[in-house]
N, C-alpha and C. Protein backbone atom coordinates (compact mmCIF):
# COMPACT_ATOMS: atom_id res chain seq x y z
N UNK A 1 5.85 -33.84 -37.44
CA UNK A 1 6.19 -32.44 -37.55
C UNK A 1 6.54 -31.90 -36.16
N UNK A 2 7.29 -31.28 -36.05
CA UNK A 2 7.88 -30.43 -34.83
C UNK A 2 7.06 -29.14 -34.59
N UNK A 3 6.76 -29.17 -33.53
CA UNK A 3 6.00 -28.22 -32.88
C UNK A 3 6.75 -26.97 -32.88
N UNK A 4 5.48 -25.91 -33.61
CA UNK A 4 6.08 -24.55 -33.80
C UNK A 4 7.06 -24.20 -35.27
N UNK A 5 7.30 -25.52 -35.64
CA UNK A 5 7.92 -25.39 -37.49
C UNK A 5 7.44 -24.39 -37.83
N UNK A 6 6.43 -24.58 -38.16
CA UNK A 6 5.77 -23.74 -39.49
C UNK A 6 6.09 -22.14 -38.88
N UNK A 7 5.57 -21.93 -37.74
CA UNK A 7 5.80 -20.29 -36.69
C UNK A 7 7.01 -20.25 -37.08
N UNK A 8 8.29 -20.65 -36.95
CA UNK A 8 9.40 -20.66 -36.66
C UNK A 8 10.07 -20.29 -38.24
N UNK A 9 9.61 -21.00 -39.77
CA UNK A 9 10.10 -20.73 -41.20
C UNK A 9 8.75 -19.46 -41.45
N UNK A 10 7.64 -19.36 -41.13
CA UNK A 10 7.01 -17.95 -40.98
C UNK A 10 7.89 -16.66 -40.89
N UNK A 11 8.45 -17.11 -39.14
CA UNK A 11 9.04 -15.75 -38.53
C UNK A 11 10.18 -15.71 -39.57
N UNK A 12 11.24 -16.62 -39.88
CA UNK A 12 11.96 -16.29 -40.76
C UNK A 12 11.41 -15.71 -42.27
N UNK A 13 10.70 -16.14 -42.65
CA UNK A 13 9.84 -15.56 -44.29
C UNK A 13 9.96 -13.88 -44.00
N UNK A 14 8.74 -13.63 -43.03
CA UNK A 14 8.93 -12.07 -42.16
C UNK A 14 10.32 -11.56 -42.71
N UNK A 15 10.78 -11.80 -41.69
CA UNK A 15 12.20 -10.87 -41.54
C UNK A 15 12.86 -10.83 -42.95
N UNK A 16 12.59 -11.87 -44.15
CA UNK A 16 12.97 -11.48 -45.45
C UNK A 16 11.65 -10.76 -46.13
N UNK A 17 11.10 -10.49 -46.08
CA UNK A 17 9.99 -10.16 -46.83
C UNK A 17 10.25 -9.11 -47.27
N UNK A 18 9.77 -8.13 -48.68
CA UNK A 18 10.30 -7.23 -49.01
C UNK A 18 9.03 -6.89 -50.13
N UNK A 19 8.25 -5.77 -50.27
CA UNK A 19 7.42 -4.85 -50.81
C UNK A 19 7.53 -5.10 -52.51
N UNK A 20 6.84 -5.70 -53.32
CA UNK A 20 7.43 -6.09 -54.47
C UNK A 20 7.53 -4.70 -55.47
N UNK A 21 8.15 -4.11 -56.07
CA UNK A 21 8.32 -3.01 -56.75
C UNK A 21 8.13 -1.71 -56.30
N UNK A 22 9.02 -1.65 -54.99
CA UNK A 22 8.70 -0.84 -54.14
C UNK A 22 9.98 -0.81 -53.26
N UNK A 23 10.82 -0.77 -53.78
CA UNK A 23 12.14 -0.91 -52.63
C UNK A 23 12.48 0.24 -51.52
N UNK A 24 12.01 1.28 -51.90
CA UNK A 24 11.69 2.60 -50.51
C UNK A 24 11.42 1.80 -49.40
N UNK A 25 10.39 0.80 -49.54
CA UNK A 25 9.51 0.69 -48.34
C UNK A 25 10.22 -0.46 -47.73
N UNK A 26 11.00 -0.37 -46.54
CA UNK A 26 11.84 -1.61 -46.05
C UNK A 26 10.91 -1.53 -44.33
N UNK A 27 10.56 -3.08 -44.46
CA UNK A 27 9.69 -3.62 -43.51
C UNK A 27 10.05 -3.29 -41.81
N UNK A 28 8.89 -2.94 -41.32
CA UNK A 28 9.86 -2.72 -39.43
C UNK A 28 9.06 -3.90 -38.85
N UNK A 29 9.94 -5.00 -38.58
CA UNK A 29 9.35 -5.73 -37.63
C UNK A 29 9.06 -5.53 -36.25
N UNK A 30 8.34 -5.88 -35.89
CA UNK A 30 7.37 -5.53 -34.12
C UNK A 30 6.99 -6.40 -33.80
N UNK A 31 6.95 -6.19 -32.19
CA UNK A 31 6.65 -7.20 -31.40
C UNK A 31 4.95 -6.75 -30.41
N UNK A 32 4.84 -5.54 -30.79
CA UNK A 32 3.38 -4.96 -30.21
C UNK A 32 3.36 -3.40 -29.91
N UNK A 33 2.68 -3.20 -29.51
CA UNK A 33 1.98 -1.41 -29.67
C UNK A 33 3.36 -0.56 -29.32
N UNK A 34 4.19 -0.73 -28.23
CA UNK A 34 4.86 0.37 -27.79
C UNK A 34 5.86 0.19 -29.03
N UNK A 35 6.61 -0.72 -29.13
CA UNK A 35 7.74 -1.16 -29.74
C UNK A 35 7.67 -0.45 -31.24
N UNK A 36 6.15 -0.74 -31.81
CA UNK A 36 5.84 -0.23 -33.09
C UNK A 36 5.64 1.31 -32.61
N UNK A 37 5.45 2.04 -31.93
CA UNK A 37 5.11 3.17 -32.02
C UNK A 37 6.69 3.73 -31.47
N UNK A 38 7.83 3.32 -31.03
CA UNK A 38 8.95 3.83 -30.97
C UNK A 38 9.34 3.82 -32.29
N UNK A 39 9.34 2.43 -32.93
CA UNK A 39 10.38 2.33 -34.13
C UNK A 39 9.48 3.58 -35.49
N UNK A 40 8.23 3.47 -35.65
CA UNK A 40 8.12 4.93 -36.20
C UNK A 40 7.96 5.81 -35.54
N UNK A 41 8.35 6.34 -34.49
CA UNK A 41 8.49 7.86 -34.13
C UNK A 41 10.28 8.64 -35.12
N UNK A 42 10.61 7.08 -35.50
CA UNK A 42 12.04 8.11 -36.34
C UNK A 42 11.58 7.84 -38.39
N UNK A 43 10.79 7.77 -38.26
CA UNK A 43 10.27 7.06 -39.55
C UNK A 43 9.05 8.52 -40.58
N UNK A 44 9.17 8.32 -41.68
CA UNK A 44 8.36 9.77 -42.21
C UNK A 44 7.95 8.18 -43.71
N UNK A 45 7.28 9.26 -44.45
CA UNK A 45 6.59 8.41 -45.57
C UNK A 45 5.88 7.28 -44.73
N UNK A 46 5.68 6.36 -46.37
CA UNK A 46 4.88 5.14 -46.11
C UNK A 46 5.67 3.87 -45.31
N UNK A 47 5.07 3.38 -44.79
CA UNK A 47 5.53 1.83 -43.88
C UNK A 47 4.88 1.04 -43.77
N UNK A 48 5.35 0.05 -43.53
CA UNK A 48 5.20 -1.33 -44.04
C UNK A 48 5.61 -1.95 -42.29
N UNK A 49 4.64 -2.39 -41.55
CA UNK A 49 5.06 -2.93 -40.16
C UNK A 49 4.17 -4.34 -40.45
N UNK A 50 5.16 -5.41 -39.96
CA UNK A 50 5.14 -6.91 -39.68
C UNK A 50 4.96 -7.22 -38.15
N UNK A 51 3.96 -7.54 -37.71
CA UNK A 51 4.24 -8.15 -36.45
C UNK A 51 4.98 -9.24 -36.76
N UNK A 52 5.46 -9.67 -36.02
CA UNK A 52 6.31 -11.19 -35.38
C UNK A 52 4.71 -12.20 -35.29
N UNK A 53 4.95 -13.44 -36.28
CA UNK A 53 3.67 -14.32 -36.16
C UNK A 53 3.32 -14.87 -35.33
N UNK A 54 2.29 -15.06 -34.97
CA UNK A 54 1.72 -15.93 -33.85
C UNK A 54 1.19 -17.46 -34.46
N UNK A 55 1.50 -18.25 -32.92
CA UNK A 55 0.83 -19.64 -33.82
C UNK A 55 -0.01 -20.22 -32.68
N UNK A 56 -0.98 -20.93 -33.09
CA UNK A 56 -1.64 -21.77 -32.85
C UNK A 56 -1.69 -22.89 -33.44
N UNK A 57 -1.49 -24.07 -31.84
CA UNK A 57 -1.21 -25.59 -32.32
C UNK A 57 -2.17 -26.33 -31.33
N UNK A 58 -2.77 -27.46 -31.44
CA UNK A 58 -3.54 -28.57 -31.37
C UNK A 58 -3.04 -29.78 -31.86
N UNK A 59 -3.70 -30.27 -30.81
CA UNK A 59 -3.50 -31.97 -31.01
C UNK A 59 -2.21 -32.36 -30.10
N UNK A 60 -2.27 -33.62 -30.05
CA UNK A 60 -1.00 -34.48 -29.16
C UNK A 60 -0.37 -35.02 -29.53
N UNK A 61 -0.45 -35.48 -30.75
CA UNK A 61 0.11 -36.94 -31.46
C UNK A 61 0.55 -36.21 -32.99
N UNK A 62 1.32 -37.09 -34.30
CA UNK A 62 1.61 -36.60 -35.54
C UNK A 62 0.08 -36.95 -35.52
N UNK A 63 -0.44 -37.78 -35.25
CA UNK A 63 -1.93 -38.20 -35.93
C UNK A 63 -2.64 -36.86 -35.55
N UNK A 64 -2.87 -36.20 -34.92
CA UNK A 64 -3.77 -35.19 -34.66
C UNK A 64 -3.58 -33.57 -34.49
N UNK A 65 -1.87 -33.61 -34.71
CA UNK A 65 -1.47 -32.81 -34.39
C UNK A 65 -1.75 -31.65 -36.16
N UNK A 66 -1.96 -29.98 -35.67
CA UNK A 66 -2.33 -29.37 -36.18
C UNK A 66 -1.63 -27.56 -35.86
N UNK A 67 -1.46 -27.18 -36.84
CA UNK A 67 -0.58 -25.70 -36.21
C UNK A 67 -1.28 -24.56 -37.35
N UNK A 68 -1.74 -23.74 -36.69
CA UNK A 68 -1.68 -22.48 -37.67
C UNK A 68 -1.13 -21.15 -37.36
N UNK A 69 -0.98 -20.18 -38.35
CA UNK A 69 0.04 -18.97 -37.85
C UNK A 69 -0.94 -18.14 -38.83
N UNK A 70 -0.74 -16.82 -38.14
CA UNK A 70 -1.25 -15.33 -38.00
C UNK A 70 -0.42 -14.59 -38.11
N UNK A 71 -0.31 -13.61 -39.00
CA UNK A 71 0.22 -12.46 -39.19
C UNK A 71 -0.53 -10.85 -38.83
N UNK A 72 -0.13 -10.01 -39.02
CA UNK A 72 -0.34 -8.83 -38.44
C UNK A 72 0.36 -7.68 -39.10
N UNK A 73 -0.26 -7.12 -40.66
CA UNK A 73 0.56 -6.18 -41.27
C UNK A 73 0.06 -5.00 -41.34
N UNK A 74 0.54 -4.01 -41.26
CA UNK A 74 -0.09 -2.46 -41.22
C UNK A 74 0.76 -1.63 -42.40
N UNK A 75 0.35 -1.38 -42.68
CA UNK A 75 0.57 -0.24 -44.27
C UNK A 75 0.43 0.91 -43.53
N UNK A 76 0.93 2.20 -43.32
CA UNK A 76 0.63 3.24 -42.72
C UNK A 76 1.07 4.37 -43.30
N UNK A 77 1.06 5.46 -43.13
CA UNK A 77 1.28 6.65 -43.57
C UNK A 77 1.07 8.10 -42.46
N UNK A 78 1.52 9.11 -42.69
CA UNK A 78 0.99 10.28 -41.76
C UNK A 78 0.28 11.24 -42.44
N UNK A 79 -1.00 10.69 -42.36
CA UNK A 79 -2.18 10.96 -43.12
C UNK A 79 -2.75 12.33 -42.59
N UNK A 80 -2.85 12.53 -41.08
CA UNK A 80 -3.55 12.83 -40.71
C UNK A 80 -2.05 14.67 -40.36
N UNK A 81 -2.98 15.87 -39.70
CA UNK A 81 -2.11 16.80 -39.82
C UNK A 81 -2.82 18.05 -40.16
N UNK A 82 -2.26 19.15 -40.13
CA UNK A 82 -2.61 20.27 -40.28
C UNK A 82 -3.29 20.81 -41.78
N UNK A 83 -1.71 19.84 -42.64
CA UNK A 83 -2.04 19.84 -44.14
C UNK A 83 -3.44 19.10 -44.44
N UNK A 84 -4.14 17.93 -43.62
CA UNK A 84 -5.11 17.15 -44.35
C UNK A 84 -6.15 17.64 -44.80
N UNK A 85 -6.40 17.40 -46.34
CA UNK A 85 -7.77 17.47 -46.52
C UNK A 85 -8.98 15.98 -46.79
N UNK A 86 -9.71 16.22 -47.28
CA UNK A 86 -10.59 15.10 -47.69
C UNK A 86 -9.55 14.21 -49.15
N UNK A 87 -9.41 15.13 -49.58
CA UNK A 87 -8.84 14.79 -50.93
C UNK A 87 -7.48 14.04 -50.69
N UNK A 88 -6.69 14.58 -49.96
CA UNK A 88 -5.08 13.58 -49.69
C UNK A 88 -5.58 12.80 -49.38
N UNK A 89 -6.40 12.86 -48.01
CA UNK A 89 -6.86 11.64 -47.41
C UNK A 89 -6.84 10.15 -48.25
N UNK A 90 -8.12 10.82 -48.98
CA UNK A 90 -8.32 9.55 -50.23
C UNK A 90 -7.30 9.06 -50.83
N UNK A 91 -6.44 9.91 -51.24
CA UNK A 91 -5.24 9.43 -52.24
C UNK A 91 -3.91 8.70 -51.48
N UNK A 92 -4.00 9.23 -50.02
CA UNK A 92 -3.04 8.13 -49.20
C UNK A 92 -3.50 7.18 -49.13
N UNK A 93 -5.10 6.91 -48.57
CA UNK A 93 -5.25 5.44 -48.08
C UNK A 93 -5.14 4.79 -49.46
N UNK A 94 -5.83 5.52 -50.44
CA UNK A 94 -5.95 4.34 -52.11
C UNK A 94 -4.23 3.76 -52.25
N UNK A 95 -3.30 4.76 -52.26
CA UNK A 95 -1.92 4.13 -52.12
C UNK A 95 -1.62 3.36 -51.77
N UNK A 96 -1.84 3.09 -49.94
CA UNK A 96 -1.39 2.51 -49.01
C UNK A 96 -2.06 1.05 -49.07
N UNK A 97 -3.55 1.38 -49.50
CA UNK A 97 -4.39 0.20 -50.71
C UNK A 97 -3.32 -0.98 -51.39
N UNK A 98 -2.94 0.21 -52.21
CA UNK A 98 -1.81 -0.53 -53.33
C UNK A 98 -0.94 -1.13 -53.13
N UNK A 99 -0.25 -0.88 -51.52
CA UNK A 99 0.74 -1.15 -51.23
C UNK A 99 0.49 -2.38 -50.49
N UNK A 100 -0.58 -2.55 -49.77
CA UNK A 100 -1.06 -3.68 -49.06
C UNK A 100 -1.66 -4.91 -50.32
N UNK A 101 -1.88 -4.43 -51.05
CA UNK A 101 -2.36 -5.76 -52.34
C UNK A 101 -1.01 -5.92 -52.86
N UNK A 102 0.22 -4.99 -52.87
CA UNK A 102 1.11 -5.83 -53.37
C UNK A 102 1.70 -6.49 -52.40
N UNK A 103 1.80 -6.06 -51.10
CA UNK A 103 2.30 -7.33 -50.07
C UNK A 103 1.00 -8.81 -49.98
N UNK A 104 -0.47 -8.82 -50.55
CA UNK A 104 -0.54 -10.13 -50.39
C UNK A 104 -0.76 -10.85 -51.95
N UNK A 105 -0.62 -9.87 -52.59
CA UNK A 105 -0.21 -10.96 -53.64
C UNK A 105 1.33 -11.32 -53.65
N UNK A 106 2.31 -10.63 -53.18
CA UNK A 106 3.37 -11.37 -53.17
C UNK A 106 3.02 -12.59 -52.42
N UNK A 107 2.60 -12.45 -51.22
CA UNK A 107 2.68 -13.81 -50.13
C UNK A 107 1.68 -14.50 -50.73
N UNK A 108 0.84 -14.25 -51.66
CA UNK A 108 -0.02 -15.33 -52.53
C UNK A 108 1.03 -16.28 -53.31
N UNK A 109 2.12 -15.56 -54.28
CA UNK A 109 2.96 -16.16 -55.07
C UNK A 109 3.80 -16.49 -54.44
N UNK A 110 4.22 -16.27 -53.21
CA UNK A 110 5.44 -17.20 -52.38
C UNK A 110 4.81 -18.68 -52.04
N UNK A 111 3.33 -18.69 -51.50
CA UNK A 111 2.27 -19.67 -51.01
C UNK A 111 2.10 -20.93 -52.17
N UNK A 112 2.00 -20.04 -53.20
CA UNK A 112 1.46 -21.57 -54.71
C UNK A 112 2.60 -21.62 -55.78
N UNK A 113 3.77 -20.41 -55.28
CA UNK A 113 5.00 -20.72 -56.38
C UNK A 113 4.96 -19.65 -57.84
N UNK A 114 3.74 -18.95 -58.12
CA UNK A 114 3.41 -18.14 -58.97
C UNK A 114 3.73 -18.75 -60.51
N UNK A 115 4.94 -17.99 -60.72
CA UNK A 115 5.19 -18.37 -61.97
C UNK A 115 6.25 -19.52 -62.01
N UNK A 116 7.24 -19.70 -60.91
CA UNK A 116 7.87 -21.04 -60.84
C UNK A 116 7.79 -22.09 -60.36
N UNK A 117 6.22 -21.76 -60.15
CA UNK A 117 5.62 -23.23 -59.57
C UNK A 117 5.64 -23.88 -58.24
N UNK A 118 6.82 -23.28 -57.80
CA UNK A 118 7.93 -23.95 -56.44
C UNK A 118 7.27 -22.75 -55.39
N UNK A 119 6.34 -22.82 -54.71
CA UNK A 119 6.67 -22.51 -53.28
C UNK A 119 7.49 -21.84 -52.33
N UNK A 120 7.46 -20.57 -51.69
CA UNK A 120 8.89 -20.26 -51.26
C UNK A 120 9.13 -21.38 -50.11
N UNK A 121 10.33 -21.98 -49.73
CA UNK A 121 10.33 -22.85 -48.64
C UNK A 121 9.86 -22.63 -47.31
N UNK A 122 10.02 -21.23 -47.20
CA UNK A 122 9.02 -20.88 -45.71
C UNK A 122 7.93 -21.03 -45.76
N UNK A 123 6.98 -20.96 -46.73
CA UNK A 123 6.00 -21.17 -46.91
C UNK A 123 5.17 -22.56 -47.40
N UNK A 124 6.12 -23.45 -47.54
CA UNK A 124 5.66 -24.43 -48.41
C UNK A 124 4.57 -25.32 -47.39
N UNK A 125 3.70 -26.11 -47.98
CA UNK A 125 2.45 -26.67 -47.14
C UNK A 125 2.08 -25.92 -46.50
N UNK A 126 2.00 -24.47 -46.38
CA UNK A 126 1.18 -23.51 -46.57
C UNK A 126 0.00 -23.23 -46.70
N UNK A 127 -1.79 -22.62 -46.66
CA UNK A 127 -3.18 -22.51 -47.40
C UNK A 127 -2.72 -21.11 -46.56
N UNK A 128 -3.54 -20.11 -47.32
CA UNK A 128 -4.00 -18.77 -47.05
C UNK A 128 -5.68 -19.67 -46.61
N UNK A 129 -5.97 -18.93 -45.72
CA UNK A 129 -7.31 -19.36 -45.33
C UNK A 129 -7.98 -18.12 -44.46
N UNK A 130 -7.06 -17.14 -44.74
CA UNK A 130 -7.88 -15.58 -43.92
C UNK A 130 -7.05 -14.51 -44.17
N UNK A 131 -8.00 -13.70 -44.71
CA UNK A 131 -7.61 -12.37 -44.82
C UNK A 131 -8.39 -11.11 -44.62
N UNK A 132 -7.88 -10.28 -43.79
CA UNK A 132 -8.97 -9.50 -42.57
C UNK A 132 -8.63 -8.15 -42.88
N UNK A 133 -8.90 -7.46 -43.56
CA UNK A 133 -8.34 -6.11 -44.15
C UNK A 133 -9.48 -4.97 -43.09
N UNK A 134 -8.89 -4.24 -42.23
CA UNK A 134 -9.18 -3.60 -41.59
C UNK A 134 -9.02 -1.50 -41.42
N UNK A 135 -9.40 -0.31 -42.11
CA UNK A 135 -8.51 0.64 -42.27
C UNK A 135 -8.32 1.20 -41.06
N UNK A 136 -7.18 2.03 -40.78
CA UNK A 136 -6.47 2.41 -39.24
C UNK A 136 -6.49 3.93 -39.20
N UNK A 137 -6.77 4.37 -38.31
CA UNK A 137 -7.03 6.32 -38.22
C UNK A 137 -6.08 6.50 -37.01
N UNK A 138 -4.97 7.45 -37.04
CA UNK A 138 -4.43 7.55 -36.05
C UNK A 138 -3.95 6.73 -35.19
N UNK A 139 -3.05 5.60 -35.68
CA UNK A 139 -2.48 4.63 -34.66
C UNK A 139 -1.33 4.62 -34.44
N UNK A 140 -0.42 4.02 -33.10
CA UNK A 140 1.11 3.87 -33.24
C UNK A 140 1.57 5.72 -33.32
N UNK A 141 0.78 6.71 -32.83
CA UNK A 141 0.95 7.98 -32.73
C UNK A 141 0.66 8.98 -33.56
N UNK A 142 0.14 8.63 -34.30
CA UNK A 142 -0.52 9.26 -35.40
C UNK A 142 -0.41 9.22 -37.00
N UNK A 143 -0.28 7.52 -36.92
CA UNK A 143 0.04 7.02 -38.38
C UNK A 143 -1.54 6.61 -38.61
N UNK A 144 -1.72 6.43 -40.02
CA UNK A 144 -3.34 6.62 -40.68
C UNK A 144 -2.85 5.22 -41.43
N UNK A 145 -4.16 4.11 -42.12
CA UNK A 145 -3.57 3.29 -43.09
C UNK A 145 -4.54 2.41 -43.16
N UNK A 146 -3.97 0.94 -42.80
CA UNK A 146 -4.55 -0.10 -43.13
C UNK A 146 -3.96 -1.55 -42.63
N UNK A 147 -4.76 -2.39 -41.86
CA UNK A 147 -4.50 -3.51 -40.80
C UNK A 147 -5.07 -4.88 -41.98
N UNK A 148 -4.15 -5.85 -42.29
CA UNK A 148 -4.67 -7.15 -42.39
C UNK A 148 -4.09 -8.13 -41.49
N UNK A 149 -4.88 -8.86 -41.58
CA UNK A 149 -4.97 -10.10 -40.48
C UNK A 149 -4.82 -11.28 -41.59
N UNK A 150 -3.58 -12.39 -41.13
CA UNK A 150 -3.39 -13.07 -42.26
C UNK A 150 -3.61 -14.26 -41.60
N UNK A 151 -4.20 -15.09 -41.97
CA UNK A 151 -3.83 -16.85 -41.62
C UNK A 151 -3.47 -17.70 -42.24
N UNK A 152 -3.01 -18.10 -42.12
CA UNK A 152 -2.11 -19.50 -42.87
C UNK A 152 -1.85 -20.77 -41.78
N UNK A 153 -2.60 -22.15 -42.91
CA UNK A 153 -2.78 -23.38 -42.19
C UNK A 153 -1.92 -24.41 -42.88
């Protein structure tokens, strides 16, 4: 296996990835804090931000050699504001909830093939082996939401 494959049909998966029954929400890829907090300063509603994956590889040889990749997705919204009460509050993040379980069950059914069995090819030899669901208050300038942390081995 070639070093960095898997990072490399990842980063491509990313850049196609798309919100399943939800076509409003078109993905902003990022590369880290400033970059994401420019590209929504022109942005209103819900979003959907992808970091660019990271990988980690081990070993020297095909015999030992080993790679895994990390993702970095944020569901966000502008939660927070003059208008907020307790009550929106709740009803954005439960949304933004919704919106983050349908981005990993899609990447569940790209991972084992779902209903066609087949694997998406970026993904194929693939394991989900982490998922780090974290909620976000004011980030990237005052977007409110929700952080998962993905791994795949």
């Amino acid at each position: 296996m070639k070093r960095l494959q898997r990072l490399a049909k990842v980063t491509d998966y990313v850049y196609r990835f798309r919100v399943p029954n939800n076509p409003d929400i078109k993905p902003i890829i990022t590369v880290n804090q400033e970059n994401a907090t420019s590209q929504l300063a022109r942005s209103s509603g819900d979003q959907l931000l992808i970091a660019l994956p990271e990988g980690r590889c081990s070993g020297t040889d095909a015999d030992s050699y080993d790679e895994s990749v990390s993702l970095g997705i944020f569901v966000l919204s502008k939660v927070n504001g003059p208008a907020r009460t307790n009550e929106s509050a709740q009803v954005a993040y439960g949304r933004l909830l919704g919106v983050l379980d349908a981005c990993l069950e899609r990447i569940t059914k790209d991972l084992t093939g779902g209903e066609t069995g087949a694997p998406c090819p970026q993904l194929a030899g693939l394991d989900l082996t982490l998922v780090d669901v974290v909620p976000q208050y004011s980030v990237f300038g005052g977007w409110s939401g929700y952080y998962a942390e993905i791994v795949l081995e």
